[in-house]
PDB file of N, CA and C in Angstrom:
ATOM      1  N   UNK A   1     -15.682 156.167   2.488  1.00  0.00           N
ATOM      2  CA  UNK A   1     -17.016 156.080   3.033  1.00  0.00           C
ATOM      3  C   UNK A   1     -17.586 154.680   2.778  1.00  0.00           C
ATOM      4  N   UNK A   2     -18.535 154.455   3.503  1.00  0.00           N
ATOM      5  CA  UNK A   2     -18.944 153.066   3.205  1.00  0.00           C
ATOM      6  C   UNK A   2     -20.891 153.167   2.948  1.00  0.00           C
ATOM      7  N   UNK A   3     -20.924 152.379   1.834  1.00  0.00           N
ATOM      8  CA  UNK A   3     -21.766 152.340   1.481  1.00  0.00           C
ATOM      9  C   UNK A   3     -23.115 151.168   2.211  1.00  0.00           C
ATOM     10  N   UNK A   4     -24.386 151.317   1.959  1.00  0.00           N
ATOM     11  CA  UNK A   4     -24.979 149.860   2.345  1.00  0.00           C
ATOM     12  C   UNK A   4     -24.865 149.155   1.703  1.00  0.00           C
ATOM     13  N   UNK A   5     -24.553 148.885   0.808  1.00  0.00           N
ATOM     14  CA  UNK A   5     -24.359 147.344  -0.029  1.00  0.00           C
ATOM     15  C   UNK A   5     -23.119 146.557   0.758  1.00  0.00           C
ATOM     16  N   UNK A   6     -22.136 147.123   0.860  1.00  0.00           N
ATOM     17  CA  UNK A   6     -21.227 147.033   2.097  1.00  0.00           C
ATOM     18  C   UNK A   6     -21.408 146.657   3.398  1.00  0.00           C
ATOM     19  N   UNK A   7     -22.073 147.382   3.934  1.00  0.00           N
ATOM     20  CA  UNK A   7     -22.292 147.000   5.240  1.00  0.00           C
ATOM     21  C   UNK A   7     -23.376 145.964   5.521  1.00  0.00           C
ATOM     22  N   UNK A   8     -24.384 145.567   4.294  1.00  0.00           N
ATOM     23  CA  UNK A   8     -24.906 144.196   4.286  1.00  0.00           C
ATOM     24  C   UNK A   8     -24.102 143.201   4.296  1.00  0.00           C
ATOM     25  N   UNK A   9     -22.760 143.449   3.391  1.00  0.00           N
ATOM     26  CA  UNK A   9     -22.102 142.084   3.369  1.00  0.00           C
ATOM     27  C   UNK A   9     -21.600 142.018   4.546  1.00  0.00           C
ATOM     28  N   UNK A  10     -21.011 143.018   5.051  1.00  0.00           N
ATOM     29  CA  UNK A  10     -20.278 142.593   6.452  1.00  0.00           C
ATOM     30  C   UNK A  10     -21.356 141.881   7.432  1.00  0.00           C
ATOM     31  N   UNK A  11     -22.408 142.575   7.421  1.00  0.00           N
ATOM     32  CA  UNK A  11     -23.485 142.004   8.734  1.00  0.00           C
ATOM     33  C   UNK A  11     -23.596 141.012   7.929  1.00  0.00           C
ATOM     34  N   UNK A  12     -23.977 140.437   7.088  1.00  0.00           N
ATOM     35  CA  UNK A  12     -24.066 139.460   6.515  1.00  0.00           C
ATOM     36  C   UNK A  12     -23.244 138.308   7.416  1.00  0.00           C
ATOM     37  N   UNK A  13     -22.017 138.431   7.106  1.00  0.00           N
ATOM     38  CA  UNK A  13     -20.339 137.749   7.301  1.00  0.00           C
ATOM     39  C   UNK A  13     -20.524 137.764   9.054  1.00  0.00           C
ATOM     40  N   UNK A  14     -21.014 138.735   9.376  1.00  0.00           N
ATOM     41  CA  UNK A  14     -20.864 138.898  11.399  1.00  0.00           C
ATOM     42  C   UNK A  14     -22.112 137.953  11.450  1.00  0.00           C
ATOM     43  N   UNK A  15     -23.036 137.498  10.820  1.00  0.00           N
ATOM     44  CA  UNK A  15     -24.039 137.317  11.331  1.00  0.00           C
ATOM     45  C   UNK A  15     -25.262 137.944  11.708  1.00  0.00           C
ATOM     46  N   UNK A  16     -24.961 139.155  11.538  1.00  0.00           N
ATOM     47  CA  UNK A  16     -26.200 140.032  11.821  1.00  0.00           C
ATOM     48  C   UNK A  16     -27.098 140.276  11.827  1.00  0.00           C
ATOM     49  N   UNK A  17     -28.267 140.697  12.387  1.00  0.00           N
ATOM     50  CA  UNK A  17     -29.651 140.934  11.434  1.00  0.00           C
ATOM     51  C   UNK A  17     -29.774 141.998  11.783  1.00  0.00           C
ATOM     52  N   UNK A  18     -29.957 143.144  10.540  1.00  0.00           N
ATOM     53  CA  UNK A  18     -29.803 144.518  10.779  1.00  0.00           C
ATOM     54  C   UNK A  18     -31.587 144.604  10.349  1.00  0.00           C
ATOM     55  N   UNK A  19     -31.633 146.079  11.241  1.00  0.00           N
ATOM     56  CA  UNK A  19     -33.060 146.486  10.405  1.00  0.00           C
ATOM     57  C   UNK A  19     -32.580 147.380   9.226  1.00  0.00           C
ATOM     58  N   UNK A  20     -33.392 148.064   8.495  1.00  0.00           N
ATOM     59  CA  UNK A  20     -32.946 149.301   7.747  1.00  0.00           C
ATOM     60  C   UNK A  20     -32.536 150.373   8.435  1.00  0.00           C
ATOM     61  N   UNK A  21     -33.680 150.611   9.230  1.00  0.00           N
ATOM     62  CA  UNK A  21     -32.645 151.669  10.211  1.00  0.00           C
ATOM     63  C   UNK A  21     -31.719 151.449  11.076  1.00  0.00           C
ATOM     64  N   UNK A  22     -31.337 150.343  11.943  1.00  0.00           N
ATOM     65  CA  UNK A  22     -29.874 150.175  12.495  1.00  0.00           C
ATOM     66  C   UNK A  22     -28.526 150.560  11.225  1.00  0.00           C
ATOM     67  N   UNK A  23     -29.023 149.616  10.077  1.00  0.00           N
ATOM     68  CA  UNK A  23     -28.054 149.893   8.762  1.00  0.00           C
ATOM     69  C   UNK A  23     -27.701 151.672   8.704  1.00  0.00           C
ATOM     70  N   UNK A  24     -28.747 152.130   8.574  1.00  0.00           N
ATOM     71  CA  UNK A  24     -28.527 153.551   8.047  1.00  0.00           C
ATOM     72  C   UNK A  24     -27.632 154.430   9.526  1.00  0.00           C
ATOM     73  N   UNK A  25     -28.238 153.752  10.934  1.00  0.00           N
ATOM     74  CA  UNK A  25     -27.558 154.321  11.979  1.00  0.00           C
ATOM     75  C   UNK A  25     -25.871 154.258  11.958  1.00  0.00           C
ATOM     76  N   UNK A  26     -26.159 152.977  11.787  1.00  0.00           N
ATOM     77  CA  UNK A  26     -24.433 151.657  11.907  1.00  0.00           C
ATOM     78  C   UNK A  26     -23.860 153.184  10.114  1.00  0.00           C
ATOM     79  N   UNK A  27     -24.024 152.921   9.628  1.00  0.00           N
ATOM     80  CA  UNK A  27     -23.615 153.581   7.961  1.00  0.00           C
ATOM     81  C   UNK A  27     -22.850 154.919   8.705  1.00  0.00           C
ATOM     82  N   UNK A  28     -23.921 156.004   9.273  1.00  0.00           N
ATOM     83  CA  UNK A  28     -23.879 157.099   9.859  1.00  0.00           C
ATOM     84  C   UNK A  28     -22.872 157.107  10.731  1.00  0.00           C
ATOM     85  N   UNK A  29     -22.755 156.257  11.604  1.00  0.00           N
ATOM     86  CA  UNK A  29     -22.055 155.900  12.385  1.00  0.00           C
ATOM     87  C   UNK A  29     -20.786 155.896  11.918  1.00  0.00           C
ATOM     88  N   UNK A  30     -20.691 154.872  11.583  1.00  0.00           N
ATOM     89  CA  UNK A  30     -18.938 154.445  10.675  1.00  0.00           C
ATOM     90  C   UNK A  30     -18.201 155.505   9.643  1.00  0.00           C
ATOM     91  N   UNK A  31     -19.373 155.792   9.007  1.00  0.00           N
ATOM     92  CA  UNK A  31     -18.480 157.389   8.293  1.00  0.00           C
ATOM     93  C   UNK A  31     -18.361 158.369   9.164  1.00  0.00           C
ATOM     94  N   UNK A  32     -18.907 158.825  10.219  1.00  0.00           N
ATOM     95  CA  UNK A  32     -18.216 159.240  11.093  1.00  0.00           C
ATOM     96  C   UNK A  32     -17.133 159.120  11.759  1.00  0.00           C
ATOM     97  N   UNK A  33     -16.858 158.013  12.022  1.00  0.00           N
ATOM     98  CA  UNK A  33     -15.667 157.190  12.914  1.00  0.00           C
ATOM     99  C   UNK A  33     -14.537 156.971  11.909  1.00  0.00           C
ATOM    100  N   UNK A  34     -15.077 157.081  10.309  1.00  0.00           N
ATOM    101  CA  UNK A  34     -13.924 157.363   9.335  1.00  0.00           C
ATOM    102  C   UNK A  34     -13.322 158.612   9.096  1.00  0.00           C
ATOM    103  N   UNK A  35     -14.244 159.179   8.748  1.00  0.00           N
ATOM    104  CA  UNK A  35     -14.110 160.460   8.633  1.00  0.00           C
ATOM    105  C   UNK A  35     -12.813 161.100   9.709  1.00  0.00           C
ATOM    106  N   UNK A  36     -13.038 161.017  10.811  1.00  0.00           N
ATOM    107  CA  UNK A  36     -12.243 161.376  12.279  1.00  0.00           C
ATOM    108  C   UNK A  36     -10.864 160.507  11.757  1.00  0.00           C
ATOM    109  N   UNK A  37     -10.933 159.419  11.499  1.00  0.00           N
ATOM    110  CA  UNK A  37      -9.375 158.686  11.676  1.00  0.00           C
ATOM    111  C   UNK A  37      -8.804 159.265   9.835  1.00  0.00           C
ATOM    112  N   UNK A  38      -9.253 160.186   9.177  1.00  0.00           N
ATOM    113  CA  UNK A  38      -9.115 160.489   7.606  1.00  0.00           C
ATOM    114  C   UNK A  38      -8.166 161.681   8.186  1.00  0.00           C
ATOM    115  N   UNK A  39      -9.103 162.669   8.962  1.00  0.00           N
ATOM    116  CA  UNK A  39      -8.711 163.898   9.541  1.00  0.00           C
ATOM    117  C   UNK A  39      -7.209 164.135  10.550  1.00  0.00           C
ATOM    118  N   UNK A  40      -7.110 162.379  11.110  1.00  0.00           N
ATOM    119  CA  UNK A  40      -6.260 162.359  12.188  1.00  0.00           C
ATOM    120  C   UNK A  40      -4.869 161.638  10.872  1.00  0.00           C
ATOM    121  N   UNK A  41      -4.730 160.912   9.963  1.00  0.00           N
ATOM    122  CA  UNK A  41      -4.041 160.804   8.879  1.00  0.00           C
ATOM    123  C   UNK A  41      -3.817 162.116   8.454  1.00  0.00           C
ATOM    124  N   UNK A  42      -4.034 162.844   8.186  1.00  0.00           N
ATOM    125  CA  UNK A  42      -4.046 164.608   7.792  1.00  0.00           C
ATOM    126  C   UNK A  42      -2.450 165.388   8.568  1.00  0.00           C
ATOM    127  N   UNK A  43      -2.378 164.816   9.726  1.00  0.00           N
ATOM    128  CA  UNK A  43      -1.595 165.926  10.835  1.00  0.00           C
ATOM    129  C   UNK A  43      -0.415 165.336  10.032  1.00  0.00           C
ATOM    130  N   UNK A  44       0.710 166.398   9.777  1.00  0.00           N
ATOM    131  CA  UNK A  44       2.063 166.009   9.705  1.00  0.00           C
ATOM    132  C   UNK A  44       3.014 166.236  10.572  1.00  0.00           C
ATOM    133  N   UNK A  45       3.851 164.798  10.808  1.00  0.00           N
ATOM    134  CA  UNK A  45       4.810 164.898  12.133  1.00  0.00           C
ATOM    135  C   UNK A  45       5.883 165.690  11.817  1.00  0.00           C
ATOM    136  N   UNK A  46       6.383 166.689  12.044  1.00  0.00           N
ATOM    137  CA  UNK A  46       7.374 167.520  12.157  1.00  0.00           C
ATOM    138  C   UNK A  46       8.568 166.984  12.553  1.00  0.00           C
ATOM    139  N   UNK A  47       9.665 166.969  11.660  1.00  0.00           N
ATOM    140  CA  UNK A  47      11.265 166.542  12.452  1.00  0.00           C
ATOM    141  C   UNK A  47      11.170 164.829  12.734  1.00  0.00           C
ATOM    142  N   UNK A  48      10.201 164.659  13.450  1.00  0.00           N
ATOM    143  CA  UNK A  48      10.296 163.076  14.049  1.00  0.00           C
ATOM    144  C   UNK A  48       9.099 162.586  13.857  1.00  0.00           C
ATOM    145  N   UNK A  49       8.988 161.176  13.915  1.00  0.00           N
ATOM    146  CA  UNK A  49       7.634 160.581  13.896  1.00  0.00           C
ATOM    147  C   UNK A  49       6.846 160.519  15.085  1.00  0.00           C
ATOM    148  N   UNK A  50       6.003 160.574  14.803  1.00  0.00           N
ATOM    149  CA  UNK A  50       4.683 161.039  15.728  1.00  0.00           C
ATOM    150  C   UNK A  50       4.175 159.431  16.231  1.00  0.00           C
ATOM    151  N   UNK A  51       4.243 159.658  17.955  1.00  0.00           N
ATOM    152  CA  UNK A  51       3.661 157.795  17.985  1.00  0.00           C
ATOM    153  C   UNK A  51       2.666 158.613  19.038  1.00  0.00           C
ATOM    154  N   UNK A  52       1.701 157.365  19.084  1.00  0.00           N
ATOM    155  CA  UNK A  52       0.759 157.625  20.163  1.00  0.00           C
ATOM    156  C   UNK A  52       0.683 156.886  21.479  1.00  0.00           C
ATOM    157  N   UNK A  53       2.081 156.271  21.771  1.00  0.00           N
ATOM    158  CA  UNK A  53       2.256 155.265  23.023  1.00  0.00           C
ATOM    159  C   UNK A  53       3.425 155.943  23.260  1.00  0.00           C
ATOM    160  N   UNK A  54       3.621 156.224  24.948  1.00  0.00           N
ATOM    161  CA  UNK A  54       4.326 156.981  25.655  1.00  0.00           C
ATOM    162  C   UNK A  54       5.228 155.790  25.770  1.00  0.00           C
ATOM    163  N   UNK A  55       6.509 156.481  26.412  1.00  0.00           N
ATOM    164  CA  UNK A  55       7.694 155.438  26.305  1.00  0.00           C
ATOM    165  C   UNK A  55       7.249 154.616  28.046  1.00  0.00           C
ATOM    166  N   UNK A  56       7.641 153.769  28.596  1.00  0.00           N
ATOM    167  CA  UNK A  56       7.700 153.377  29.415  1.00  0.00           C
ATOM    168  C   UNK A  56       9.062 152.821  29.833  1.00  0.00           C
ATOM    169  N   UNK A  57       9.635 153.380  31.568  1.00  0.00           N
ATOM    170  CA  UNK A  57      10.712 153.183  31.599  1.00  0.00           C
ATOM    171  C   UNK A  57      10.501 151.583  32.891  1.00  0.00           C
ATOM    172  N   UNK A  58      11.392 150.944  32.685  1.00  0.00           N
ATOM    173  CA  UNK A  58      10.871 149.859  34.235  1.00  0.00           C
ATOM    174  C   UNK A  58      11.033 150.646  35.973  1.00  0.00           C
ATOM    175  N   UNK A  59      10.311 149.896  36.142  1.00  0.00           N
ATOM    176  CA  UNK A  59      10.349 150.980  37.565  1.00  0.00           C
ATOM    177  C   UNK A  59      10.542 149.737  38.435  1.00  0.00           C
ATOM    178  N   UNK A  60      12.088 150.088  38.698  1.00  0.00           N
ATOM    179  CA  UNK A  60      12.308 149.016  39.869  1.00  0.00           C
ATOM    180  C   UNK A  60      11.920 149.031  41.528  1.00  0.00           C
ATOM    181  N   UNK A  61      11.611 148.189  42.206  1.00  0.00           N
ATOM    182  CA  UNK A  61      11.311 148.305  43.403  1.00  0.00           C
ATOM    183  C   UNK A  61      12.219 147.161  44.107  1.00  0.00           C
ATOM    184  N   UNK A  62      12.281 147.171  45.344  1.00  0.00           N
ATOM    185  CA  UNK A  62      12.789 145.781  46.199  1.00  0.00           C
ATOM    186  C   UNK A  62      11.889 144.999  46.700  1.00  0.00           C
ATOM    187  N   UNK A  63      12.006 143.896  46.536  1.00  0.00           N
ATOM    188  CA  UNK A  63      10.864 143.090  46.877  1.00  0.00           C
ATOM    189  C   UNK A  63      11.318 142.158  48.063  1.00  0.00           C
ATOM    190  N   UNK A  64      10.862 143.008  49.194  1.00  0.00           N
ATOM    191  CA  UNK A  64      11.445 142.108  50.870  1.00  0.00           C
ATOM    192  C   UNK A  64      10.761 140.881  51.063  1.00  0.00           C
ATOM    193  N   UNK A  65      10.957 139.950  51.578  1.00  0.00           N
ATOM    194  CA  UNK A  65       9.997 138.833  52.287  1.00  0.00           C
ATOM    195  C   UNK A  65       9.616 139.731  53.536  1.00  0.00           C
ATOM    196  N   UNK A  66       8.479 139.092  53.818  1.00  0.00           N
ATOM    197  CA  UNK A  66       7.422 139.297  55.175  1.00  0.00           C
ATOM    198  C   UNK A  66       6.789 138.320  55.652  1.00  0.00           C
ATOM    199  N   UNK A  67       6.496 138.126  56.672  1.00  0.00           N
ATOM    200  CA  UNK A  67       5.790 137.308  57.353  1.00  0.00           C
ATOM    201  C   UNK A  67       4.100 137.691  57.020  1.00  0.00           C
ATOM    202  N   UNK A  68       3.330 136.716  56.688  1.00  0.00           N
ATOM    203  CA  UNK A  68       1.690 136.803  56.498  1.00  0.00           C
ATOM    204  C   UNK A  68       1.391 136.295  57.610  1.00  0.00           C
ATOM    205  N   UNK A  69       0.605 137.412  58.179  1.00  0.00           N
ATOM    206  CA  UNK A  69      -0.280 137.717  59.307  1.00  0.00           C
ATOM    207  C   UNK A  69      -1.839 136.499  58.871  1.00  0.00           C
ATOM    208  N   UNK A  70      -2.040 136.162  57.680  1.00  0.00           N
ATOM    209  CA  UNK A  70      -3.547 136.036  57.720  1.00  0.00           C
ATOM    210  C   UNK A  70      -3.313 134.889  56.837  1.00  0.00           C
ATOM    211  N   UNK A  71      -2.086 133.993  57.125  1.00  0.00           N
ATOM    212  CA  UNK A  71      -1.935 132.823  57.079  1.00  0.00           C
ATOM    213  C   UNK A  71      -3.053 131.844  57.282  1.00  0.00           C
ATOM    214  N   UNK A  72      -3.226 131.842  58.359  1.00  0.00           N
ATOM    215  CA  UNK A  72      -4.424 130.835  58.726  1.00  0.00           C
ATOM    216  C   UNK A  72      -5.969 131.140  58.366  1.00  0.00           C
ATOM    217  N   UNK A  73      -5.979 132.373  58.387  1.00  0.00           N
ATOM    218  CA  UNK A  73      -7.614 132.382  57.831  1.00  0.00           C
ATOM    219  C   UNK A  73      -7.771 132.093  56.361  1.00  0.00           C
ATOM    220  N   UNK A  74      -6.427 132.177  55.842  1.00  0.00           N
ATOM    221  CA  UNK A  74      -6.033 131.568  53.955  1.00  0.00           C
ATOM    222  C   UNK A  74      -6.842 130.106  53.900  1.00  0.00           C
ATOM    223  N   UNK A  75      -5.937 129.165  54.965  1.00  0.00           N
ATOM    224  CA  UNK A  75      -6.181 128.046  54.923  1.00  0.00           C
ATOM    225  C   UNK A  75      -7.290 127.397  55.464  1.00  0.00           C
ATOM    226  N   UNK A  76      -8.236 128.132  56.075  1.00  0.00           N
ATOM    227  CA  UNK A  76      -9.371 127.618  56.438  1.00  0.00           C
ATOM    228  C   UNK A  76     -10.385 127.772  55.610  1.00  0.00           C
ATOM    229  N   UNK A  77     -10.179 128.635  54.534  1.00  0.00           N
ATOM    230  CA  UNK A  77     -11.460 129.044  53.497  1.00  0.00           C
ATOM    231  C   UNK A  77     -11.139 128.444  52.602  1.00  0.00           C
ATOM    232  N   UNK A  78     -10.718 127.015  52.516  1.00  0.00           N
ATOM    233  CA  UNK A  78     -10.706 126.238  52.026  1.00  0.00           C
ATOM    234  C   UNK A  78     -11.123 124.837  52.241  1.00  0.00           C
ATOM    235  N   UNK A  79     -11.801 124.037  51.809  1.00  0.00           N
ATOM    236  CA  UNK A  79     -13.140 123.227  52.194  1.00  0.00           C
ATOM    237  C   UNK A  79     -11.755 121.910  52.341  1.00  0.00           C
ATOM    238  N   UNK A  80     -11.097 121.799  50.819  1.00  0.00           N
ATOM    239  CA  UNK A  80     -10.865 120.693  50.277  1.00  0.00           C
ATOM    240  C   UNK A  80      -8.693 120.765  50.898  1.00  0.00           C
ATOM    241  N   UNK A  81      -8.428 120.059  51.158  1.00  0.00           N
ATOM    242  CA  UNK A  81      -7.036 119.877  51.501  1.00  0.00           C
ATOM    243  C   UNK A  81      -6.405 118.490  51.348  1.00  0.00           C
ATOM    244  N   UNK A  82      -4.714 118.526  50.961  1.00  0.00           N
ATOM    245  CA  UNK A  82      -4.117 117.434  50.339  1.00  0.00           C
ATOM    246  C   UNK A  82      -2.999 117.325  50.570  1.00  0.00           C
ATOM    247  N   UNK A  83      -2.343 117.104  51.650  1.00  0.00           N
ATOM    248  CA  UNK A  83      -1.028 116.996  52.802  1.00  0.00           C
ATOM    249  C   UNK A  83      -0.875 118.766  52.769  1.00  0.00           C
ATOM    250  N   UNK A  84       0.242 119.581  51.611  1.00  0.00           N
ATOM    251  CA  UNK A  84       0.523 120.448  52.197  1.00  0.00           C
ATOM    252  C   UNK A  84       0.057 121.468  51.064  1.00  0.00           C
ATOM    253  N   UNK A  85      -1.200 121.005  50.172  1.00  0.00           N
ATOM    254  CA  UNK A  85      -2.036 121.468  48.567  1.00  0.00           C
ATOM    255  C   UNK A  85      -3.046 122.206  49.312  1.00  0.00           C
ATOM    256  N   UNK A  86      -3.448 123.227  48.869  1.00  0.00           N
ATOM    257  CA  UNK A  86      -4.946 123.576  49.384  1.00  0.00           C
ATOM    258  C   UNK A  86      -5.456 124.169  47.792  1.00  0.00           C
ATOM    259  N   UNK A  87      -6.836 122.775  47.701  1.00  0.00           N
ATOM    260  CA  UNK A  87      -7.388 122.576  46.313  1.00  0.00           C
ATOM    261  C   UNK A  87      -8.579 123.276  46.270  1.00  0.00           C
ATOM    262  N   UNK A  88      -8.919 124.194  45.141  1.00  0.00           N
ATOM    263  CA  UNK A  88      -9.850 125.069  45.128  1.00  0.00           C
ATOM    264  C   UNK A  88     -10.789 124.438  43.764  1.00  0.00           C
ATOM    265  N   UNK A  89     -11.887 124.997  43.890  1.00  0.00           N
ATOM    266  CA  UNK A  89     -13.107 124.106  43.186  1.00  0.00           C
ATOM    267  C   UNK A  89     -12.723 124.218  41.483  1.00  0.00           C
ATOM    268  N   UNK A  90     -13.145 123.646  40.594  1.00  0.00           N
ATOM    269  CA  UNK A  90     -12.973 123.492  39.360  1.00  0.00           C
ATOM    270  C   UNK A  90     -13.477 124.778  38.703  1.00  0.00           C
ATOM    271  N   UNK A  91     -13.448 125.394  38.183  1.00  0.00           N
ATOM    272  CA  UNK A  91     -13.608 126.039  37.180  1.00  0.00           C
ATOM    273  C   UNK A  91     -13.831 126.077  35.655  1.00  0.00           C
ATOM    274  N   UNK A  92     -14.355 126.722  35.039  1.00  0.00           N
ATOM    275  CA  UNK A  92     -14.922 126.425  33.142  1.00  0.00           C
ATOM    276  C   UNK A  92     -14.185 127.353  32.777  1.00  0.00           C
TER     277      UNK A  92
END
């Protein structure tokens, strides 16, 4: 469980500015959300270990060439052009 003296230091460390009552909500909160992952530590895996990610197998497909129909309306929604470059605006 976690106490408030605790969870000052953390908001502290995050930066936080808690009121008293967010603290006591956030407190309420988190021992809850402990509590649940205490309960889910509890279950014992039988025979094999217990995972919580399904296997995934690759799923192959064929990948044909095609002709693009909408070729040209590509290249016109573009303001800026550079022999055979089509340059799109800067980004952050």
């Amino acid at each position: 469980m976690i106490d408030q003296d605790t969870l000052k230091k953390v908001a502290q460390i995050s930066r936080l500015k808690l009121s008293e009552q967010e603290i006591q909500e956030l407190q309420k909160d988190l021992n809850t959300i402990l509590d649940y992952f205490s309960k889910i530590n509890e279950i014992a895996a039988k025979g094999e270990e217990m995972y919580y990610v399904k296997a995934v197998r690759n799923a192959v497909r064929k990948d044909l060439p095609r002709k693009c129909d909408k070729d040209e309306k590509i290249r016109k929604a573009f303001n800026k052009k550079q022999e055979n470059w089509l340059l799109a605006p800067r980004s952050l």
